[in-house]
Protein backbone atom coordinates (compact mmCIF):
# COMPACT_ATOMS: atom_id res chain seq x y z
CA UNK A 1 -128.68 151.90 -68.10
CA UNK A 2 -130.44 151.39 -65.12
CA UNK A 3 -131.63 148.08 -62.95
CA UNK A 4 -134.17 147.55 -60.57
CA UNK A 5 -133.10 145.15 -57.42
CA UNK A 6 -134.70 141.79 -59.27
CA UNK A 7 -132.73 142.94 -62.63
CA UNK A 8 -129.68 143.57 -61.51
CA UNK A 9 -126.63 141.22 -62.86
CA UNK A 10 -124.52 139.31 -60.88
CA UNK A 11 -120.85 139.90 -62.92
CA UNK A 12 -120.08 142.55 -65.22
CA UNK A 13 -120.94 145.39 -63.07
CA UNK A 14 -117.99 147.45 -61.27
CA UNK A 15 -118.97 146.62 -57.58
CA UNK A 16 -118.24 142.51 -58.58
CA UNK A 17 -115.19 143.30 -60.09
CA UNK A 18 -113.91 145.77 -56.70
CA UNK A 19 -115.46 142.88 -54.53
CA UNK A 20 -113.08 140.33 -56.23
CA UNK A 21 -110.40 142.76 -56.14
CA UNK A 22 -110.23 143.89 -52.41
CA UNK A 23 -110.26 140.19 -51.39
CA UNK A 24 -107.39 139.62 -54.06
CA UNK A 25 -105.43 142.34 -52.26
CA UNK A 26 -106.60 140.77 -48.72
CA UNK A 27 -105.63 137.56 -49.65
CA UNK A 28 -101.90 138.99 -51.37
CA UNK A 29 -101.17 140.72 -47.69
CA UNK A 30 -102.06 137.52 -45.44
CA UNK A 31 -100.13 135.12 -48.13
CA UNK A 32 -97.23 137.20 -48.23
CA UNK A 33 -97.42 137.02 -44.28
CA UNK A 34 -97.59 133.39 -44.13
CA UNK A 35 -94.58 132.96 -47.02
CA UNK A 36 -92.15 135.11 -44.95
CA UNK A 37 -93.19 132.80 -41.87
CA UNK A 38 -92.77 130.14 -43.82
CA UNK A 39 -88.98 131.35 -44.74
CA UNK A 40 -88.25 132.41 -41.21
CA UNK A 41 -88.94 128.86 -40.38
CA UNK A 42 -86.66 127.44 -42.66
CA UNK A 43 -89.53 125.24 -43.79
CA UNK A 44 -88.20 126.30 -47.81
CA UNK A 45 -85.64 128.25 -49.53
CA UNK A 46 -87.01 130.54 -51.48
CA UNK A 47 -85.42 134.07 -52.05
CA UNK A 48 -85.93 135.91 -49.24
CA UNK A 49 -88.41 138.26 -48.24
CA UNK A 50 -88.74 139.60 -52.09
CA UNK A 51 -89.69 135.87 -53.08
CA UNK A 52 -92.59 135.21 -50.05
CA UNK A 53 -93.81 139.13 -52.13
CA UNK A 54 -93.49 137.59 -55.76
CA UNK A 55 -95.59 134.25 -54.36
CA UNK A 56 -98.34 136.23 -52.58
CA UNK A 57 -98.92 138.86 -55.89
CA UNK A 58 -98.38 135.61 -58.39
CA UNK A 59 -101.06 134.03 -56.22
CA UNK A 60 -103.73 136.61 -55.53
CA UNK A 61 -103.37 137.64 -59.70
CA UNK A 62 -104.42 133.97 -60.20
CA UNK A 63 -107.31 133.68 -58.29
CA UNK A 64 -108.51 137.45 -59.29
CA UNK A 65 -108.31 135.98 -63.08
CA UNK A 66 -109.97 132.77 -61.90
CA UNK A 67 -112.86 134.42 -60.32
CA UNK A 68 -113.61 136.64 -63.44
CA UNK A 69 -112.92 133.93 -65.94
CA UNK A 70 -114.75 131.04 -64.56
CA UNK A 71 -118.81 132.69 -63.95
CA UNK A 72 -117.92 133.98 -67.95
CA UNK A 73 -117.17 130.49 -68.94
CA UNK A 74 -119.85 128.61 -67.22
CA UNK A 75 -122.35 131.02 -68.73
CA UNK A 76 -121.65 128.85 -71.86
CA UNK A 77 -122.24 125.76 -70.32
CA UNK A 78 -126.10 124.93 -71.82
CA UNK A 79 -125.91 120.98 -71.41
CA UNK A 80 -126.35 119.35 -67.23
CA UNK A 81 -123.24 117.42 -68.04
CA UNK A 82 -121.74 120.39 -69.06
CA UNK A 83 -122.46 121.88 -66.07
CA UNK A 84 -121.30 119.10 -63.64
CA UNK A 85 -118.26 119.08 -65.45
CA UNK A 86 -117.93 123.12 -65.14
CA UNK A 87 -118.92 122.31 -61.17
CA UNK A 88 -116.50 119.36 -61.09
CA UNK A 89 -113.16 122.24 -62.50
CA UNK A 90 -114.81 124.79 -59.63
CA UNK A 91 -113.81 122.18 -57.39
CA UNK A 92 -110.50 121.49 -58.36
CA UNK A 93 -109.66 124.94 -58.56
CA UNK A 94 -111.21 125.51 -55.19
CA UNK A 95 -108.34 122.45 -54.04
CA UNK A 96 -105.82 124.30 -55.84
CA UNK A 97 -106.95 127.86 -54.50
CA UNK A 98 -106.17 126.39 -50.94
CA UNK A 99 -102.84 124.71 -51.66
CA UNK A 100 -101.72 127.90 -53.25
CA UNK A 101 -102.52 130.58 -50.57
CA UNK A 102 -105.26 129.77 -48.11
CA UNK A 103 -103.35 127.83 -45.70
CA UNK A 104 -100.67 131.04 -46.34
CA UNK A 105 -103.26 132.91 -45.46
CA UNK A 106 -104.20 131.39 -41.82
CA UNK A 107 -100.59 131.03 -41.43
CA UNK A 108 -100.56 134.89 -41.60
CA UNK A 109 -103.58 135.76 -39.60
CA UNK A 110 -102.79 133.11 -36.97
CA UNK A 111 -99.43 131.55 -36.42
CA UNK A 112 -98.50 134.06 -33.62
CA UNK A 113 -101.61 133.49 -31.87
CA UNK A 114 -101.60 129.57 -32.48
CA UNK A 115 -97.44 128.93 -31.04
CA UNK A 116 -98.44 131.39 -27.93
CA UNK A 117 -101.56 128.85 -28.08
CA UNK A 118 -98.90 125.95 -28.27
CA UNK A 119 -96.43 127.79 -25.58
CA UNK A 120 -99.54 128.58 -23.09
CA UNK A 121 -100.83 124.59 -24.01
CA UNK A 122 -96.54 123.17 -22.35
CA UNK A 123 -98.06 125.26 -19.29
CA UNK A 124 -100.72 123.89 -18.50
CA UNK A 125 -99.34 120.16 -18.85
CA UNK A 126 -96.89 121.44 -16.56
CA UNK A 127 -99.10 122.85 -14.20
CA UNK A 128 -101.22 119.47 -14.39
CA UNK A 129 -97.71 117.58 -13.47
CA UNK A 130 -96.96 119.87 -10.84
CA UNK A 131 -100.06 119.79 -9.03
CA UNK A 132 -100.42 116.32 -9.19
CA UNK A 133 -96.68 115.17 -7.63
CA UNK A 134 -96.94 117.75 -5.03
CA UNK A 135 -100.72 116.48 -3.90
CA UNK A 136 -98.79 112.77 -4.49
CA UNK A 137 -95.92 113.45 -2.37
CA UNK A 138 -97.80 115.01 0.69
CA UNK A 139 -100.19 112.67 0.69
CA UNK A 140 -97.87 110.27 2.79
CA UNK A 141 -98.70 112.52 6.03
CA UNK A 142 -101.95 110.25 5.83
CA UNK A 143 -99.51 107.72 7.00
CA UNK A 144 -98.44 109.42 9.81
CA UNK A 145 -101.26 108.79 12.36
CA UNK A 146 -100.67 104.89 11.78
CA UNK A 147 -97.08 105.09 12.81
CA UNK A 148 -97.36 107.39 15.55
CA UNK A 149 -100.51 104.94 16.49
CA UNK A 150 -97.46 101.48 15.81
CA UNK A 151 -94.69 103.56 18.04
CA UNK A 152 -97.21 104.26 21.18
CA UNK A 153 -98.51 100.53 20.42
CA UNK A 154 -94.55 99.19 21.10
CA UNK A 155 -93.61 101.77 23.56
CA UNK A 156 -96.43 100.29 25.53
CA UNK A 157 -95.24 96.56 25.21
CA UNK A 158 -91.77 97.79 25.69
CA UNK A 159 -93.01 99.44 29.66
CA UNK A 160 -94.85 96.51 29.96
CA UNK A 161 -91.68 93.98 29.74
CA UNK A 162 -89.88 96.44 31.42
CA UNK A 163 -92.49 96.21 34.38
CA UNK A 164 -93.69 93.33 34.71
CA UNK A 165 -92.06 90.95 32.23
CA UNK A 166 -94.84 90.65 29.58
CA UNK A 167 -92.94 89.10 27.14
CA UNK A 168 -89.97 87.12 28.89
CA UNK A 169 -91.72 86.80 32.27
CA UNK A 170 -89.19 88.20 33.87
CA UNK A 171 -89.23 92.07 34.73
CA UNK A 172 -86.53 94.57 33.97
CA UNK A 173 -84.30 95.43 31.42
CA UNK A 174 -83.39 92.84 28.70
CA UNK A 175 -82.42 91.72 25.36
CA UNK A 176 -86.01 92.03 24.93
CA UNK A 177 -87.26 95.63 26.27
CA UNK A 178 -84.37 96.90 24.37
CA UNK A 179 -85.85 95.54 21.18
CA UNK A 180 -89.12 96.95 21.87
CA UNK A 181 -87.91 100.25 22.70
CA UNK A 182 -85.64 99.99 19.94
CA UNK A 183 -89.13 99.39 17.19
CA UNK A 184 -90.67 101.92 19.21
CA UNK A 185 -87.94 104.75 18.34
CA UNK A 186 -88.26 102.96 14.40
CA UNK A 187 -91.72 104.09 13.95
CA UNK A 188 -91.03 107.29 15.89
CA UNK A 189 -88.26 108.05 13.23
CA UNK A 190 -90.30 107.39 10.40
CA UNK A 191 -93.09 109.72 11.66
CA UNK A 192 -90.20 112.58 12.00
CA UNK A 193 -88.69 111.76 8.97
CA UNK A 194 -92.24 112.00 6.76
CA UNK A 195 -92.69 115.49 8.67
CA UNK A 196 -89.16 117.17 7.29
CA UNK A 197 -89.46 115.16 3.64
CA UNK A 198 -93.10 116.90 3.11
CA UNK A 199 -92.06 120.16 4.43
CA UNK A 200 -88.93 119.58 1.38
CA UNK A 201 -91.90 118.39 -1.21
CA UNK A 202 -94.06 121.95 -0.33
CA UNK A 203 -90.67 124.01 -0.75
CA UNK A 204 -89.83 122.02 -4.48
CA UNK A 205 -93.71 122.77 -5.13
CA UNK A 206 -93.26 126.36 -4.60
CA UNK A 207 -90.05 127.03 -6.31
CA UNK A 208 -91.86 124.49 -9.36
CA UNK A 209 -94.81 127.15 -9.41
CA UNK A 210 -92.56 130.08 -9.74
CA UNK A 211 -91.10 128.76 -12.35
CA UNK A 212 -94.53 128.20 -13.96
CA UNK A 213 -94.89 132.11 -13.09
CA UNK A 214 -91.93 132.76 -15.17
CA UNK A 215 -93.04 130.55 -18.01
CA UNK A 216 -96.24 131.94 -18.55
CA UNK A 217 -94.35 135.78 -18.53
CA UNK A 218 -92.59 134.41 -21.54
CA UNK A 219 -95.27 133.00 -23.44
CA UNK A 220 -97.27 135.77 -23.38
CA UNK A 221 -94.86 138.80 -23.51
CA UNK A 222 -94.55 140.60 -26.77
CA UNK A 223 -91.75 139.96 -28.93
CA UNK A 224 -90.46 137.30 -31.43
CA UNK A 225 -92.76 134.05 -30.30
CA UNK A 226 -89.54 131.96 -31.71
CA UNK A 227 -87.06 133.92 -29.29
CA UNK A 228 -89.94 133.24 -26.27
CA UNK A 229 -89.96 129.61 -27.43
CA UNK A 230 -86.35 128.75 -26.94
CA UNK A 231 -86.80 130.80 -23.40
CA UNK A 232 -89.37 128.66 -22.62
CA UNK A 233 -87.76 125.36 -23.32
CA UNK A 234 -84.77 126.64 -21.19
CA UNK A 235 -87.36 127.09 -17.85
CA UNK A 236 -88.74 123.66 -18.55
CA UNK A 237 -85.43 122.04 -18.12
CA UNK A 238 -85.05 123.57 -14.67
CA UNK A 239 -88.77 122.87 -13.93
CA UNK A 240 -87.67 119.30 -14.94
CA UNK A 241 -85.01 118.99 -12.83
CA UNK A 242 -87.29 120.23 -9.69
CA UNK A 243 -90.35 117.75 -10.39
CA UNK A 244 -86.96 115.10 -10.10
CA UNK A 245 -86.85 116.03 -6.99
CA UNK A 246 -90.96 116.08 -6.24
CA UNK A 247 -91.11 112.76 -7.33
CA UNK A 248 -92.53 110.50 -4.51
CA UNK A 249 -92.18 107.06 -6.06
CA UNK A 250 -88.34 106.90 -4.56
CA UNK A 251 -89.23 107.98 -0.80
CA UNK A 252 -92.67 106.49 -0.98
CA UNK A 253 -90.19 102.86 -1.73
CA UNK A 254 -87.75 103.73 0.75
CA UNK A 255 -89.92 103.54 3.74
CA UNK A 256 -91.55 100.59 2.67
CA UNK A 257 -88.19 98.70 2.25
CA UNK A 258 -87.51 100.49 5.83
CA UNK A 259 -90.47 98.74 7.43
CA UNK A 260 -90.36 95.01 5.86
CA UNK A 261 -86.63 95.09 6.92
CA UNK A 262 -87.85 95.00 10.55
CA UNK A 263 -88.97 91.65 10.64
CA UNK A 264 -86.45 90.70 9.49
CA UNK A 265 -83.78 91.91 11.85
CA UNK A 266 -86.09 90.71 14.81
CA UNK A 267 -85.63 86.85 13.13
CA UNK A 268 -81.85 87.64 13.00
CA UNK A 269 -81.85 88.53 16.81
CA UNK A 270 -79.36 86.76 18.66
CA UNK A 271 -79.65 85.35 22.45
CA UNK A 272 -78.40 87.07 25.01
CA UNK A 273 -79.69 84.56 27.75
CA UNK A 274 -77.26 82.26 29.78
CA UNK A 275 -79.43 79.63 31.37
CA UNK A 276 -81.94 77.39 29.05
CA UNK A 277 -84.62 78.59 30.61
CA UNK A 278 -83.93 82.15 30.02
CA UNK A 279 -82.51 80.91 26.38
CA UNK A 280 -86.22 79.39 25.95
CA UNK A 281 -88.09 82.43 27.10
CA UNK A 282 -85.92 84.58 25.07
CA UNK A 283 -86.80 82.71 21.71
CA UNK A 284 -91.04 82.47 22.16
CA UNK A 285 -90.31 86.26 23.34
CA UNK A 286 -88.67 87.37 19.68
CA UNK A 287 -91.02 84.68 18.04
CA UNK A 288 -93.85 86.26 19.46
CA UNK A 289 -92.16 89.75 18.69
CA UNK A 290 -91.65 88.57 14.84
CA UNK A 291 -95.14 87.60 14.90
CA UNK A 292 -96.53 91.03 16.09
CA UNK A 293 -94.25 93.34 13.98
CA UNK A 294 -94.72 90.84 10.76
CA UNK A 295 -98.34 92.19 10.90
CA UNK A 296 -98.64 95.55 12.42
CA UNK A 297 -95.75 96.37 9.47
CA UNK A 298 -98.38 94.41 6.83
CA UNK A 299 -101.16 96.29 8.00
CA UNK A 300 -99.63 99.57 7.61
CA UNK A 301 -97.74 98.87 4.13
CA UNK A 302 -101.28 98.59 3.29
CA UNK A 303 -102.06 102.25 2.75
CA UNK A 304 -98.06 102.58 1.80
CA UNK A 305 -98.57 100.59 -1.21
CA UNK A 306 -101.96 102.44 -2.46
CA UNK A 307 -100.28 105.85 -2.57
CA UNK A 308 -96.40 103.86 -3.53
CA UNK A 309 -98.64 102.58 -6.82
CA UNK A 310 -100.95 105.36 -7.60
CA UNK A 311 -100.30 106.54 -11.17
CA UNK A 312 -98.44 109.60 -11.86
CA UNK A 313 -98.54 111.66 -15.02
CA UNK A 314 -95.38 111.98 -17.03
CA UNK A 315 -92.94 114.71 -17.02
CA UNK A 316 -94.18 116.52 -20.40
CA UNK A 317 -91.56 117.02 -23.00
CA UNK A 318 -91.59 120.67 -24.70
CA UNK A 319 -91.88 120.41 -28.51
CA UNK A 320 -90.54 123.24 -30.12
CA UNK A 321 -92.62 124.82 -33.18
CA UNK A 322 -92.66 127.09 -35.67
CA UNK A 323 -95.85 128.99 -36.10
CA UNK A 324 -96.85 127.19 -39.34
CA UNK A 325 -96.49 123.65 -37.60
CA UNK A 326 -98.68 125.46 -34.46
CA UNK A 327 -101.39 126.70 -36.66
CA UNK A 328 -101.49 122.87 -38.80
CA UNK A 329 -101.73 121.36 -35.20
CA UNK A 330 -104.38 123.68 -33.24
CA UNK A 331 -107.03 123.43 -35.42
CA UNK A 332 -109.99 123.03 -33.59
CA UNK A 333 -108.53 125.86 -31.53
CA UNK A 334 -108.20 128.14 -35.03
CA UNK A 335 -111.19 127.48 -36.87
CA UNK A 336 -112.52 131.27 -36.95
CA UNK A 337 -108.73 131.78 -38.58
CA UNK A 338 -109.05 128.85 -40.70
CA UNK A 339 -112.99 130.20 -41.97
CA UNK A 340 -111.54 133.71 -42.27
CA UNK A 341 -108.23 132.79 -44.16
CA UNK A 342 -110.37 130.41 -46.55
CA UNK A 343 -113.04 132.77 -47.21
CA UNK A 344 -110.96 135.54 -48.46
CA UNK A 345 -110.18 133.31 -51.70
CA UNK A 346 -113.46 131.22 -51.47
CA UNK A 347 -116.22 134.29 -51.41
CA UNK A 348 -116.02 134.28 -55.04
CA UNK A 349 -117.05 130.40 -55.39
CA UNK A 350 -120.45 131.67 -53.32
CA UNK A 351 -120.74 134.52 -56.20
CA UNK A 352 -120.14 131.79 -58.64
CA UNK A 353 -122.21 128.99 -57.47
CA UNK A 354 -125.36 131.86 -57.18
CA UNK A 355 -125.18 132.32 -60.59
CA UNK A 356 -125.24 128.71 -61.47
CA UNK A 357 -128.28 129.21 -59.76
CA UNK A 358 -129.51 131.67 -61.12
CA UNK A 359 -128.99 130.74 -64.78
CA UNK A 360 -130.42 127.56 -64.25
CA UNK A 361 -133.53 129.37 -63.20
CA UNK A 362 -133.76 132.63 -65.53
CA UNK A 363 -131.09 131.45 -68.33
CA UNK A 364 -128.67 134.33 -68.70
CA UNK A 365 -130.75 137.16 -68.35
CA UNK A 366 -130.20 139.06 -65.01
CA UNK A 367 -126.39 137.03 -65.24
CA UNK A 368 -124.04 139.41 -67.20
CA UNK A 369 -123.97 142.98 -67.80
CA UNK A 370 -123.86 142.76 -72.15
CA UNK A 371 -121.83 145.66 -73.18
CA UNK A 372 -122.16 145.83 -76.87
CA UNK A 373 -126.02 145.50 -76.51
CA UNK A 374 -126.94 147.52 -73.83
CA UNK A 375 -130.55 148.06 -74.19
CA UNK A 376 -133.88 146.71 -72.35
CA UNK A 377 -136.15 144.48 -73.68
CA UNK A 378 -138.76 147.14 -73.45
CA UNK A 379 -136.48 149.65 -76.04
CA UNK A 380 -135.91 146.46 -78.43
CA UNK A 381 -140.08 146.19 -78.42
CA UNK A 382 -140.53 149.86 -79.31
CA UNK A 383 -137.53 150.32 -81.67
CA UNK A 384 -139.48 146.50 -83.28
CA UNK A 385 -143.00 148.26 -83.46
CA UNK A 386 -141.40 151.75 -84.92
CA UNK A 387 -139.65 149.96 -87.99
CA UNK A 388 -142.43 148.05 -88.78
CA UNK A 389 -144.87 150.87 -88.97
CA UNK A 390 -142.36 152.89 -91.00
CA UNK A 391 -142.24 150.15 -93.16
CA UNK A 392 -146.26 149.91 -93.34
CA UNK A 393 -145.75 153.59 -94.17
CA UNK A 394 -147.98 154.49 -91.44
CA UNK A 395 -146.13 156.93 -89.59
CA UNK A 396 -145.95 160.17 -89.13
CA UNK A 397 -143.54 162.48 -88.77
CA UNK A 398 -144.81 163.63 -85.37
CA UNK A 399 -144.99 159.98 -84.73
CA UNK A 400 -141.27 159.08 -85.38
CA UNK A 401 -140.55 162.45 -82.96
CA UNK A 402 -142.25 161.18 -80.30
CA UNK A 403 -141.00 157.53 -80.62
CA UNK A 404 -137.03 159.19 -80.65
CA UNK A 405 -137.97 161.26 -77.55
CA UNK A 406 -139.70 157.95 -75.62
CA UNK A 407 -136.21 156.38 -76.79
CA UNK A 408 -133.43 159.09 -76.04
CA UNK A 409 -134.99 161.32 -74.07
CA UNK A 410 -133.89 164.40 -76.91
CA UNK A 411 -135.57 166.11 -79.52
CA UNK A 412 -135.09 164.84 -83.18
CA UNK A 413 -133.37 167.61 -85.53
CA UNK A 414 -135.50 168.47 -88.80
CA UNK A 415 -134.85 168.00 -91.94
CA UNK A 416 -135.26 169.80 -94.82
CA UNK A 417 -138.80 168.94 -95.82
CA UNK A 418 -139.65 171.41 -92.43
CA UNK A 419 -141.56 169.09 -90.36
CA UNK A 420 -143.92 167.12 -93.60
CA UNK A 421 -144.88 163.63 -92.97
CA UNK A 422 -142.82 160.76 -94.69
């Protein structure tokens, strides 16, 4: 029998039933790939190999059998509530559909992809760390102008005791120029000292990006994504251990204990002077000293304490995963996997849920290919209109010829009257 594009049936004709069978078979090959991840991960115990084979053909048989049963079954529905509750099982079984293999089946197109996802995802964060201690720890040579700007400032006080007595009032060496040279050479240590610890922060930066280098080789090499995984967590320990040593909180503290100390010894000064007048000018000289260093050391643990407090992102920790646990964690990143994985199994519903459709439009004409009455409604009319006229008597024999050939497209054999009318 033949159907024009508006007749043709949804179910019951071969290219449904291949359609539901290919994405069976689809669906077996990317469940069975998802079970044996599954048992690689140690996630369950079942048999082996053999057992993730037995799961994906048990699974793929059901839904094949669901998809053919269920359009059959809701053809019977007449009633709305019938319906809804035929809808309302659809559902369900769509729910059960996805516990039993969909999620298998993104698992199986996508759980490589998603822990080299996860692996490349570490690198970054890493990357992010990295860039941000190194661009922390070098920022102290903004610090540098102010100190070589607080030793020039003292070495200039220092020549001018030294000269003419500026502080004590009387020229020459002293107790005094001593100490100012001495704050001087401080600030001039600090300045060299910031120089060599940045130049150690840039080599710990470079050694931390090679080892970045390395990571990203292993994430994305080929081989067993578990086997890359453990190599990876083995480079972030040593990357660890050098971000330990970019860390700038600890030097960034040091020099600001370095520089508050030195008030502190100028208080603790002691007199060198003999006579109480030299005693006297000796004193207002350190007070005055005190005084000077108390602020120039404020001013300057100014900028100290911005970059001392400026938040720093923690060290990331590397989670290991299996490539289910990547794929359930990714995804936003995995959607096309997750719509291609579901799909296999849910294409069917779409089928279905036309034909509710469509019967609720046409009834179920145009639903179902009817096998034990294969005929058009256009052959039931004439085969109607032949048996009542031979009932009427009004027909010929010529008549009931040409009605058989309209029907089967063959001559009718004669009989033994030769041919006479009925």
């Amino acid at each position: 029998m033949k159907h024009n594009d508006i007749d043709m049936p949804l179910f019951g004709v071969f290219w449904i039933t291949a359609l539901h069978f290919v994405l069976a078979t689809c669906s077996a090959y990317f469940t069975y790939r998802g079970a044996v991840m599954v048992i690689d991960a140690g996630l369950v115990t079942w048999a082996g190999r053999p057992g993730a084979l037995i799961f994906s053909i048990g699974s793929a048989t059901a839904i094949f059998i669901l998809w053919t049963v269920a359009p059959r079954v809701f053809a019977k529905l007449e009633t709305i509530p019938e319906r809804l509750v035929g809808l309302c099982i659809t559902l369900v079984a769509c729910l059960m559909i996805f516990s039993l293999s969909s999620w298998l089946n993104v698992a199986g197109i996508a759980g490589q992809s998603a822990l080299i996802f996860h692996m490349n995802q570490i690198i970054v964060t890493y990357e992010d760390v990295v860039e941000e201690w190194s661009a922390a720890a070098i920022a102290i040579q903004s610090y540098q102008p102010d100190l070589k700007q607080a030793n020039t400032l003292y070495l200039e006080r220092h020549n001018a005791e030294l000269t003419n007595g500026a502080y004590t009032g009387n020229a020459g060496t002293g107790t005094v120029e001593r100490l100012l040279f001495t704050i001087s050479g401080r600030f001039a240590a600090q300045d060299k000292a910031i120089s060599s610890e940045t130049a150690k922060k840039l080599e710990i930066t470079h050694k931390a990006r090679l080892a970045l280098n390395a990571m990203r080789v292993m994430a994305n090499q080929s081989g067993d994504p578990k086997v890359r995984m453990e190599a990876l967590a083995r480079e972030a320990d040593g990357l660890r251990a050098l971000l330990g040593e970019l860390n700038p909180k600890g030097y960034l503290e040091g020099v600001q204990r370095t520089l508050k100390a030195m008030p502190r010894e100028v208080a603790l000064h002691s007199i060198s002077a003999k006579t109480p007048k030299g005693i006297k000018a000796q004193k207002a000289a350190l007070n005055r000293i005190h005084e000077e260093l108390t602020e120039t050391v404020g001013l300057l643990s100014v900028d100290l304490a911005r970059l001392s407090n400026a938040p720093l992102q923690a060290v990331p920790t590397v989670t290991r995963l299996n490539a289910i646990e990547a794929v359930l964690r990714y995804p936003l990143q995995n959607a096309p996997y997750w719509a291609g994985g579901i799909a296999m199994d849910f294409t069917p519903t779409v089928i279905l849920f036309f034909a509710m459709l469509m019967k609720a439009a046409r009834g179920r004409q145009g639903l179902f290919v009817d096998k034990t009455d294969n005929v058009t409604v256009k052959e039931i009319k004439i085969v109607q209109h032949a048996l009542e006229s031979i009932r009427e008597g009004r027909i010929s024999r010529e008549a009931v010829d040409r009605l058989h050939n309209e029907l089967t497209g063959g001559l009718l054999l004669k009989d033994e009257t030769g041919g006479k009318n009925v």
